[in-house]
Protein backbone atom coordinates (compact mmCIF):
# COMPACT_ATOMS: atom_id res chain seq x y z
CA UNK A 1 21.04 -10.97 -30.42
CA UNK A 2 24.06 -9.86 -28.58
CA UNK A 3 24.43 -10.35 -24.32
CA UNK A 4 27.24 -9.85 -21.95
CA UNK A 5 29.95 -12.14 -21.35
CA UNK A 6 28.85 -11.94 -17.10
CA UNK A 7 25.82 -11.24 -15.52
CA UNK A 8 24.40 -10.82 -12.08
CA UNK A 9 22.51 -13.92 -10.50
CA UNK A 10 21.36 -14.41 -6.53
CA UNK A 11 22.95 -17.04 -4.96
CA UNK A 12 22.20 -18.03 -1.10
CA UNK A 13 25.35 -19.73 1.61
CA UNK A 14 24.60 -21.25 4.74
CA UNK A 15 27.83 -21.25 6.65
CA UNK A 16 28.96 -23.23 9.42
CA UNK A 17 29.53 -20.76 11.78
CA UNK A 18 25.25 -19.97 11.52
CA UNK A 19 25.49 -17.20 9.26
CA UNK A 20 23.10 -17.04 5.92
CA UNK A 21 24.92 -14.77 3.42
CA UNK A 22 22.39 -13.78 0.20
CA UNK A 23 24.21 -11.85 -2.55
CA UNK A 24 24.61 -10.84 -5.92
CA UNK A 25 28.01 -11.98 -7.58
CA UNK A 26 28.88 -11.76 -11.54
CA UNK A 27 28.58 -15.21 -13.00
CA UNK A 28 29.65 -16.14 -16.99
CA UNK A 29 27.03 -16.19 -19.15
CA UNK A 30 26.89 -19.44 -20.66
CA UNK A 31 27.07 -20.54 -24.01
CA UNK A 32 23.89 -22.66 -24.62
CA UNK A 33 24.26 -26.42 -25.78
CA UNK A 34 22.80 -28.41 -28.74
CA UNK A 35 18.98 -28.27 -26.93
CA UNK A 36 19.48 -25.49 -24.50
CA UNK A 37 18.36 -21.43 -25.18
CA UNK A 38 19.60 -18.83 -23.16
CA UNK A 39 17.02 -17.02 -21.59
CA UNK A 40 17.13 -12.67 -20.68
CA UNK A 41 15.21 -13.03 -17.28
CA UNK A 42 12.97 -10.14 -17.90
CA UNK A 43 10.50 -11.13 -14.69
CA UNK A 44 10.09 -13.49 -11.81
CA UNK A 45 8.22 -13.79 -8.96
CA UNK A 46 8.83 -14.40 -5.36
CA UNK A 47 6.86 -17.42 -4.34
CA UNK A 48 6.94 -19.03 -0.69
CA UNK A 49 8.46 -22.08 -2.38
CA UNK A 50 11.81 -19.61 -3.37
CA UNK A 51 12.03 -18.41 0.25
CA UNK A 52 13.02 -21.43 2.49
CA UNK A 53 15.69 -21.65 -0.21
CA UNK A 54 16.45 -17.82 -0.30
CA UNK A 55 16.86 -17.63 3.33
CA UNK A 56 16.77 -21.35 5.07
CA UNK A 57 16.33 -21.48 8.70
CA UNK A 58 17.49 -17.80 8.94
CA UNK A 59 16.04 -15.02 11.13
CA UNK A 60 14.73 -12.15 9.35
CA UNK A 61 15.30 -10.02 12.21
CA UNK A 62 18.84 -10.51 12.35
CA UNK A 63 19.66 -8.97 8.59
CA UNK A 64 22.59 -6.85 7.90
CA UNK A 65 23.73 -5.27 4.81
CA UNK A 66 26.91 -5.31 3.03
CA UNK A 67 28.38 -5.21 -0.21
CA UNK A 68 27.66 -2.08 -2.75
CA UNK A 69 25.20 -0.77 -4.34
CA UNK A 70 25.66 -3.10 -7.32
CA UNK A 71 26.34 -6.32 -5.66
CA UNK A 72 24.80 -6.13 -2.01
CA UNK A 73 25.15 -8.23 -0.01
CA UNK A 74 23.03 -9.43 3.13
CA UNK A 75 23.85 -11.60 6.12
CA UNK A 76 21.29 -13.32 9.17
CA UNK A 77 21.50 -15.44 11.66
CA UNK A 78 20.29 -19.21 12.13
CA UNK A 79 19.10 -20.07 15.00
CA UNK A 80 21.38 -23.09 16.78
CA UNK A 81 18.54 -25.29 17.49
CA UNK A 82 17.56 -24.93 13.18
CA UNK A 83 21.18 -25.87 11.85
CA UNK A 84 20.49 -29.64 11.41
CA UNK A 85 17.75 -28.77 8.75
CA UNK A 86 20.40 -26.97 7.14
CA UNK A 87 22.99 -29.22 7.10
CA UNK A 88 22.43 -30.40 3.43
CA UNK A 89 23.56 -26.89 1.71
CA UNK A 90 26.46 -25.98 4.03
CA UNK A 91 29.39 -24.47 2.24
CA UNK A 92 26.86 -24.43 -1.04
CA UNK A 93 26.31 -21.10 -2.91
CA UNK A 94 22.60 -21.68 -4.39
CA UNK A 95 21.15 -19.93 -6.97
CA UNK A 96 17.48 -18.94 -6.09
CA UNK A 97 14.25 -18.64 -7.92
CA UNK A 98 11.81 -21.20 -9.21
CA UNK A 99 10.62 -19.67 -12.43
CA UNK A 100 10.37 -16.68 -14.15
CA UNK A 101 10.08 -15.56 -17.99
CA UNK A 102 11.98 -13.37 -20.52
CA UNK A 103 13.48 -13.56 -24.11
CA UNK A 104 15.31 -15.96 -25.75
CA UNK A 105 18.61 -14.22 -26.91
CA UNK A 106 20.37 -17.16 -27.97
CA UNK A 107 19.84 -21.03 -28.44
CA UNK A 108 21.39 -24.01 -29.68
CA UNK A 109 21.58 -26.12 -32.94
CA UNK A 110 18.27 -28.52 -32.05
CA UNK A 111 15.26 -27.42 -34.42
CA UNK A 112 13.65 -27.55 -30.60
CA UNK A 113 15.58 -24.62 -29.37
CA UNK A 114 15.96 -22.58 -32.64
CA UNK A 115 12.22 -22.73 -32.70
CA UNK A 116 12.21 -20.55 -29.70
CA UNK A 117 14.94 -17.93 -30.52
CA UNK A 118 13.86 -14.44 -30.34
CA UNK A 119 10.73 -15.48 -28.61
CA UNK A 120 9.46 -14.96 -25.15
CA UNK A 121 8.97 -17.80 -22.66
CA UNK A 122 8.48 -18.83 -19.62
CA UNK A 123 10.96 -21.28 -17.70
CA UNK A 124 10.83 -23.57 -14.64
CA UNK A 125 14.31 -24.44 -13.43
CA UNK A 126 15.86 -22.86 -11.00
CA UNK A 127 18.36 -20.38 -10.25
CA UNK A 128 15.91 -17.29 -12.21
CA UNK A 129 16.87 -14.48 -9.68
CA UNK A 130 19.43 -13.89 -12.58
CA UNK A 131 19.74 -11.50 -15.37
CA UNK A 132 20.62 -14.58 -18.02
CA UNK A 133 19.50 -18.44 -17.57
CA UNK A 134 20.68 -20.98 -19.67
CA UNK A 135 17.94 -23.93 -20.10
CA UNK A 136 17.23 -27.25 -22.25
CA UNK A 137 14.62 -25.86 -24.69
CA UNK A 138 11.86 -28.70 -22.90
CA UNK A 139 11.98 -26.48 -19.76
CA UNK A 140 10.30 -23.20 -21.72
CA UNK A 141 6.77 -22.55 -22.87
CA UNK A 142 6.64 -20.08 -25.56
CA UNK A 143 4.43 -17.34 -24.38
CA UNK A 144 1.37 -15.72 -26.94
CA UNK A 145 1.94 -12.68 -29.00
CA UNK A 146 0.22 -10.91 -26.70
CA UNK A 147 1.85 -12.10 -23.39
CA UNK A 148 4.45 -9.85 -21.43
CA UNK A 149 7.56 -11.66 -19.71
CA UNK A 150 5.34 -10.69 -16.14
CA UNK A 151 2.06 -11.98 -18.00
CA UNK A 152 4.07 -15.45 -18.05
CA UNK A 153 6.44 -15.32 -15.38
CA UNK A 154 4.60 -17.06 -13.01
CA UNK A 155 3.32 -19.52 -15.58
CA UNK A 156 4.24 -22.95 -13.88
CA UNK A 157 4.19 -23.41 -10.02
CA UNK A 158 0.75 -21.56 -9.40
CA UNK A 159 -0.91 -22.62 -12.14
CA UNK A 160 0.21 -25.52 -12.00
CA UNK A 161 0.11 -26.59 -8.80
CA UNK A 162 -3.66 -25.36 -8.63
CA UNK A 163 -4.42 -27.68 -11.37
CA UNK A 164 -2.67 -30.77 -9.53
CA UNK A 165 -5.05 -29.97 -6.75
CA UNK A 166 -8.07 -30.36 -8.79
CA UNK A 167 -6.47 -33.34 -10.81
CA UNK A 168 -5.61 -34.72 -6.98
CA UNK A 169 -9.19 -34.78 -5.76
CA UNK A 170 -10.64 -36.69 -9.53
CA UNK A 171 -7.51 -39.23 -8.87
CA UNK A 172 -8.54 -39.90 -5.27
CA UNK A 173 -12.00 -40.35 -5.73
CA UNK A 174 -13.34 -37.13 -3.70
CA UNK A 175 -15.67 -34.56 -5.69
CA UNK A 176 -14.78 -31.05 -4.11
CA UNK A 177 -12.21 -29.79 -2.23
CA UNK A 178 -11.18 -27.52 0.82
CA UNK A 179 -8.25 -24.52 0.18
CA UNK A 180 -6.84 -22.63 3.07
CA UNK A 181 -4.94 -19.29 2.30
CA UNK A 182 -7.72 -18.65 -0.20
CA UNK A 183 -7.37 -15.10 -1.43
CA UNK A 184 -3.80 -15.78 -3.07
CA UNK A 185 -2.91 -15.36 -6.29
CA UNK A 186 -3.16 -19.18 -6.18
CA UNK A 187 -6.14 -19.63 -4.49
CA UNK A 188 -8.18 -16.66 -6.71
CA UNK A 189 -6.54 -18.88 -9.75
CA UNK A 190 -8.10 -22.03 -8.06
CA UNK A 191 -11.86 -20.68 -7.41
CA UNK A 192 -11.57 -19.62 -11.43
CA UNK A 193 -10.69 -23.09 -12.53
CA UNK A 194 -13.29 -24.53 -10.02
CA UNK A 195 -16.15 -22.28 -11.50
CA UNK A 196 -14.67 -23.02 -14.93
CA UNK A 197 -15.06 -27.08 -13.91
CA UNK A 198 -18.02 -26.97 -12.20
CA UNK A 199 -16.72 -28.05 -8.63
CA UNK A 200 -17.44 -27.01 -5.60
CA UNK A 201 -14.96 -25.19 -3.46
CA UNK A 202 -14.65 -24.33 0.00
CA UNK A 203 -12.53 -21.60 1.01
CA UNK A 204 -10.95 -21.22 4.23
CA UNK A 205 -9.15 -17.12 4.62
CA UNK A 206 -8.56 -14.79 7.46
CA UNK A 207 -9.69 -11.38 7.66
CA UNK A 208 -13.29 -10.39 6.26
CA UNK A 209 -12.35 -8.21 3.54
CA UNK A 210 -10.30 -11.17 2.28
CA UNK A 211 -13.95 -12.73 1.63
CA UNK A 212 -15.45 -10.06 0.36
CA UNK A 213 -12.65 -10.66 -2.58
CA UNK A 214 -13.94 -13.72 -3.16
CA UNK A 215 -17.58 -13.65 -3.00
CA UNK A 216 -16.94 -10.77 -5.68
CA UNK A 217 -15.07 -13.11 -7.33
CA UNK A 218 -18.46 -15.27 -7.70
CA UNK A 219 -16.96 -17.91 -4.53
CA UNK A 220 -20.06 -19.80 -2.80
CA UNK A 221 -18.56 -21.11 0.02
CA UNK A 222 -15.88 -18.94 1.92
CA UNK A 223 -14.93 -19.55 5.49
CA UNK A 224 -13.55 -16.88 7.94
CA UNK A 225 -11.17 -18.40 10.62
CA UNK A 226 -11.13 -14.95 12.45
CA UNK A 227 -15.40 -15.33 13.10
CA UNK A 228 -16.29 -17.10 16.14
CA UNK A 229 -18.63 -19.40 14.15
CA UNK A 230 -16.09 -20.60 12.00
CA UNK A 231 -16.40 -24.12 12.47
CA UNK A 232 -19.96 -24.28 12.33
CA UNK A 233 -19.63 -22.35 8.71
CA UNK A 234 -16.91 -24.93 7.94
CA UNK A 235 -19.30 -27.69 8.84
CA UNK A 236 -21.91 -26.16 7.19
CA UNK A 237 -19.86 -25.81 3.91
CA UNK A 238 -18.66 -29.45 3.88
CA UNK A 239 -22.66 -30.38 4.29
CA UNK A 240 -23.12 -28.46 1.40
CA UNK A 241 -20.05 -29.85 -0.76
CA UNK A 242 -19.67 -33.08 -0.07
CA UNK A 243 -15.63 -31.83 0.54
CA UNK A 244 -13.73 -34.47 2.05
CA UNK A 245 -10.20 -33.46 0.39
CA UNK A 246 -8.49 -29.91 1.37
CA UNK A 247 -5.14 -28.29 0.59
CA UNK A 248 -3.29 -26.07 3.26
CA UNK A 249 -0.92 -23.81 2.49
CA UNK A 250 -0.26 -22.66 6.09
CA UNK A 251 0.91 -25.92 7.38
CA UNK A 252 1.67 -25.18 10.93
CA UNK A 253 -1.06 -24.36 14.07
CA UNK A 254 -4.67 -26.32 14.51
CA UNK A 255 -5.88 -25.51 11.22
CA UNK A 256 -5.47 -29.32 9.61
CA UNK A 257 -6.89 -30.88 12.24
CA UNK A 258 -9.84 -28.10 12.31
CA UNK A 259 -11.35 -29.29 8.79
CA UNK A 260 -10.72 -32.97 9.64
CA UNK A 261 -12.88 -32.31 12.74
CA UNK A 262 -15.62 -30.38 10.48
CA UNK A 263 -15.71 -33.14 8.15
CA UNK A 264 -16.18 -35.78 10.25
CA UNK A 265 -18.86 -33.45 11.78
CA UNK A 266 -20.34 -32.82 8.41
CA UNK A 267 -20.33 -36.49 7.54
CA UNK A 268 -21.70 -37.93 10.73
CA UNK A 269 -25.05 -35.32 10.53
CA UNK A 270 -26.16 -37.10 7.55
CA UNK A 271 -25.30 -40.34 8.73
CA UNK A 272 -27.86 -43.25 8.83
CA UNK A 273 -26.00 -45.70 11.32
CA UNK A 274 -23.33 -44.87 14.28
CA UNK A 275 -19.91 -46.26 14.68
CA UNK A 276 -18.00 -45.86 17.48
CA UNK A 277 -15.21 -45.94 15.16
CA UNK A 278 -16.17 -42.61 13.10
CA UNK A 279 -17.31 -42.43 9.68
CA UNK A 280 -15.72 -44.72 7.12
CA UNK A 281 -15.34 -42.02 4.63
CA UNK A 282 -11.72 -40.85 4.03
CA UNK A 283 -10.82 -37.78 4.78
CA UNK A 284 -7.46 -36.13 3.55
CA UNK A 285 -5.69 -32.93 4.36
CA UNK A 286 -2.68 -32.28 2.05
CA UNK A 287 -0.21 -29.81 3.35
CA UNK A 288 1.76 -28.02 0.61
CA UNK A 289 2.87 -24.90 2.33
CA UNK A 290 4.40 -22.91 5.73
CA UNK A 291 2.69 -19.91 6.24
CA UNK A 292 2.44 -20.96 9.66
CA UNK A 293 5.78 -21.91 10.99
CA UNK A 294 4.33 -23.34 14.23
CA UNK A 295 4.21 -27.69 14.66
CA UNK A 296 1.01 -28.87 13.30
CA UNK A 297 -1.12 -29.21 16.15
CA UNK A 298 -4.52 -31.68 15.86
CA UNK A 299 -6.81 -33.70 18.83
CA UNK A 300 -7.65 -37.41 17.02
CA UNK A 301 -11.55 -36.51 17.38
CA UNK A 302 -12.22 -37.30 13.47
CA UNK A 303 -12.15 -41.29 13.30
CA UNK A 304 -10.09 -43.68 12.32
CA UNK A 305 -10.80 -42.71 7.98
CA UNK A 306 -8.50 -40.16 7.46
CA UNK A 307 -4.87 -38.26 6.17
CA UNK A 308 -2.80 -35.57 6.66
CA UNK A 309 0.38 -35.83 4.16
CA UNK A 310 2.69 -33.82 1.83
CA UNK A 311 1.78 -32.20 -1.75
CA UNK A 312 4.49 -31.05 -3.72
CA UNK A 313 4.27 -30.18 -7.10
CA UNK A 314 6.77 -32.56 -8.62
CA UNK A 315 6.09 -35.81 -7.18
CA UNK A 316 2.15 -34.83 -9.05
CA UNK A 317 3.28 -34.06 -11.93
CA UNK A 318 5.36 -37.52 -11.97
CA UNK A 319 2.40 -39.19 -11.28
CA UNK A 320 -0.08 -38.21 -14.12
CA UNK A 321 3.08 -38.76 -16.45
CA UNK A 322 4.37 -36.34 -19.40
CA UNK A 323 1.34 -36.43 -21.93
CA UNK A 324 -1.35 -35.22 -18.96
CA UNK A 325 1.41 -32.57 -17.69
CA UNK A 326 1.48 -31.48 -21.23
CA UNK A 327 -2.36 -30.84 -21.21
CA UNK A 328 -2.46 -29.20 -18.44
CA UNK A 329 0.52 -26.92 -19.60
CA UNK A 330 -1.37 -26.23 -22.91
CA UNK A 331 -4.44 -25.08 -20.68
CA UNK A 332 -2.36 -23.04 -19.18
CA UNK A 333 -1.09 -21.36 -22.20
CA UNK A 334 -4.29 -20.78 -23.94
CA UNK A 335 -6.00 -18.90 -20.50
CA UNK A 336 -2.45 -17.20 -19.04
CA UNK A 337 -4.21 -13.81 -19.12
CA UNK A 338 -7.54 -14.60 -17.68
CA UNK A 339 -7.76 -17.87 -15.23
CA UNK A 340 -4.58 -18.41 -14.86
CA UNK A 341 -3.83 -14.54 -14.56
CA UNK A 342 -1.08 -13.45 -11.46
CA UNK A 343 -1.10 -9.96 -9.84
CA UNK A 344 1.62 -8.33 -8.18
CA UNK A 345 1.54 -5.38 -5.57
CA UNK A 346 5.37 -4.76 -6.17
CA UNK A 347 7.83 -4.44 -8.74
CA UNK A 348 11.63 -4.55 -8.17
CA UNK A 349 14.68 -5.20 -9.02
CA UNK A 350 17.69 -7.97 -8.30
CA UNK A 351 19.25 -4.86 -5.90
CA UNK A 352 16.05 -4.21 -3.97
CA UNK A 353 15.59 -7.63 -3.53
CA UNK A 354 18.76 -7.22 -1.16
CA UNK A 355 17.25 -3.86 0.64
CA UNK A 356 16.99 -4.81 4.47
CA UNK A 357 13.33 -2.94 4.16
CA UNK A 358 12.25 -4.77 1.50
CA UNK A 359 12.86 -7.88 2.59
CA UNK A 360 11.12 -7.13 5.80
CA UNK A 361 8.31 -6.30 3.73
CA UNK A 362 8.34 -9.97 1.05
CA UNK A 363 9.56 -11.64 4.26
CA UNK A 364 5.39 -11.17 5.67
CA UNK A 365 4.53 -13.34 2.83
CA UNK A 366 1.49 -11.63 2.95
CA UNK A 367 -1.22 -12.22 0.74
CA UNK A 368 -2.04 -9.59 -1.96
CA UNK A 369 1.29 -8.18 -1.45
CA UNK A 370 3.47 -10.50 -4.12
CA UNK A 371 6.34 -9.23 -5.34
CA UNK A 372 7.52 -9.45 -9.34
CA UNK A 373 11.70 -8.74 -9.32
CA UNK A 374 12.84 -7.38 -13.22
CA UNK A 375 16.66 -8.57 -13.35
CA UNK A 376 16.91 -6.40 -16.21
CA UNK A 377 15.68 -3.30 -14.28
């Protein structure tokens, strides 16, 4: 197969002077190495994982276009008081983009990568807001027959990440689980593999018709934070589930502290003895997103057994080790288009990723409104 000498790939600069610059330059296409295909980025998705590298500390409000049509450019503001986070990537243009999936169009010598030539994957690596990726061949799944380069372009961090929360709970000795931000793509892809496993599954949204979605979905237990009874439905749901482990995606406000205070509450109604010191069961909230950019705010009023930490995807999959990660990978493959199935409300391309409007529009992070960019397009 034949591709251009340069392509177009999105690379975000945090300058010293404050300013975020996000652009599309022409980069070489690269010749791929003894192990390594090169990959036509036919789809990728915009996850809230790519956006605090897409636009850091920036504010959205302060976005100006530049450039051309071909290669825009935009440029925002970072607040003073957010420039030590940022201090890490000054003076670094970063390529953007977690994952994403395409064709192979060229590969190297290795009976690894030659196996995947002319084939369509999906990729986790970095730097896919491009129109060509070069990868080692152990960073692409091969995609079914059947499979479209959006079928499989968000094929890892969802997926997978919903998986590590299940595999998270088994390893820590809990038997069902919380999930905050529920009607995602991740979170409908979560309730599916909890049905499919036969665990129970409380989940936490924000707007009724957002539960609607997922009792129609066949959820048992969803909790509406907008409702004034919501922690007595919480409570009620953790009596029901035995939940002592959740996952929030929106990191910031009371939430966390919330469903530690419903737990304990749960556990101490069935409790047979009091202690002043709270229940001895451990509870655990694991934060693995920032929907919610405020501090995490919780009053101590759950005991002394209890957690809130980081999840990240990586650091999981480094602890069940290469041979479960490939299992979980191959479970992936075989159900791509049903449980672990994405939807996307948008479609566009590398340019409209740069459109002020658009971005204001991704920038909401809203859920049901994900956004699939076509480099190719």
């Amino acid at each position: 197969m034949t591709h251009p000498t340069h392509a177009l790939q999105l690379q975000s600069l945090v300058q010293a002077n404050g300013e975020l610059k996000v652009s599309l330059v022409d980069m070489p296409v690269p010749t791929p190495g003894p192990n390594e295909v090169l990959v036509r980025v036919e789809a990728t998705p915009i996850n809230p994982s790519d956006m605090g590298l897409l636009f850091g500390a920036a504010d959205l409000q302060t976005r100006v276009p530049s450039g051309t049509a071909t290669h825009p450019v935009v440029t925002m503001q970072i607040p003073e008081r957010a420039m030590k986070s940022m201090q890490g990537r000054l003076g670094q243009s970063l390529p953007v983009g977690n994952e994403g999936a395409g064709t192979v169009v060229a590969a190297g010598a290795s009976a690894a990568a030659q196996a995947l030539m002319g084939h369509k994957v999906a990729v986790w690596g970095g730097g896919m807001y491009a129109q060509y990726r070069c990868l080692d061949a152990s960073q692409c799944m091969a995609l079914p027959a059947t499979a479209s380069a959006a079928d499989g372009a968000s094929s890892f961090i969802n997926p997978l990440t919903a998986l590590g929360m299940v595999e998270t709970m088994r390893l820590d000795g809990h038997t069902a689980l919380v999930h905050t931000a529920a009607a995602s793509n991740l979170g409908q892809m979560l309730q599916r593999i909890c049905i499919q496993d036969h665990i129970a599954l409380v989940n936490i949204v924000r707007k009724p018709e957002q539960a609607a979605l997922l009792r129609a979905q066949g959820a048992q237990h969803v909790c509406d934070t907008s409702l004034p009874s919501f922690m007595e439905d919480l409570t009620q749901a953790l009596i029901a589930t035995g939940a002592t482990v959740a996952f929030d995606a929106t990191g910031g406000g009371q939430l966390a502290g919330q469903i530690l205070t419903c737990m304990e509450a749960a556990l101490n109604r069935t409790a047979t003895v009091y202690s002043r010191y709270g229940s001895t069961t451990h509870k655990q909230v694991y934060i693995y997103g920032g929907l919610d950019v405020r501090p995490t705010e919780f009053n101590r009023n759950f005991g002394f057994a209890w957690g809130i930490s980081g999840f990240l995807l990586t650091p999981f999959l480094q602890r069940v080790g290469e041979a479960r990660a490939q299992q979980l990978r191959e479970r992936i493959s075989a159900q791509l288009k049903t449980t672990f199935a994405s939807h996307y409300a948008h479609h566009i391309s590398l340019t409209d990723t740069l459109k002020p409007e658009v971005i204001g529009q991704y920038g909401q992070r809203a859920t049901g409104s994900k956004y699939l960019i076509n480099p190719q397009a």
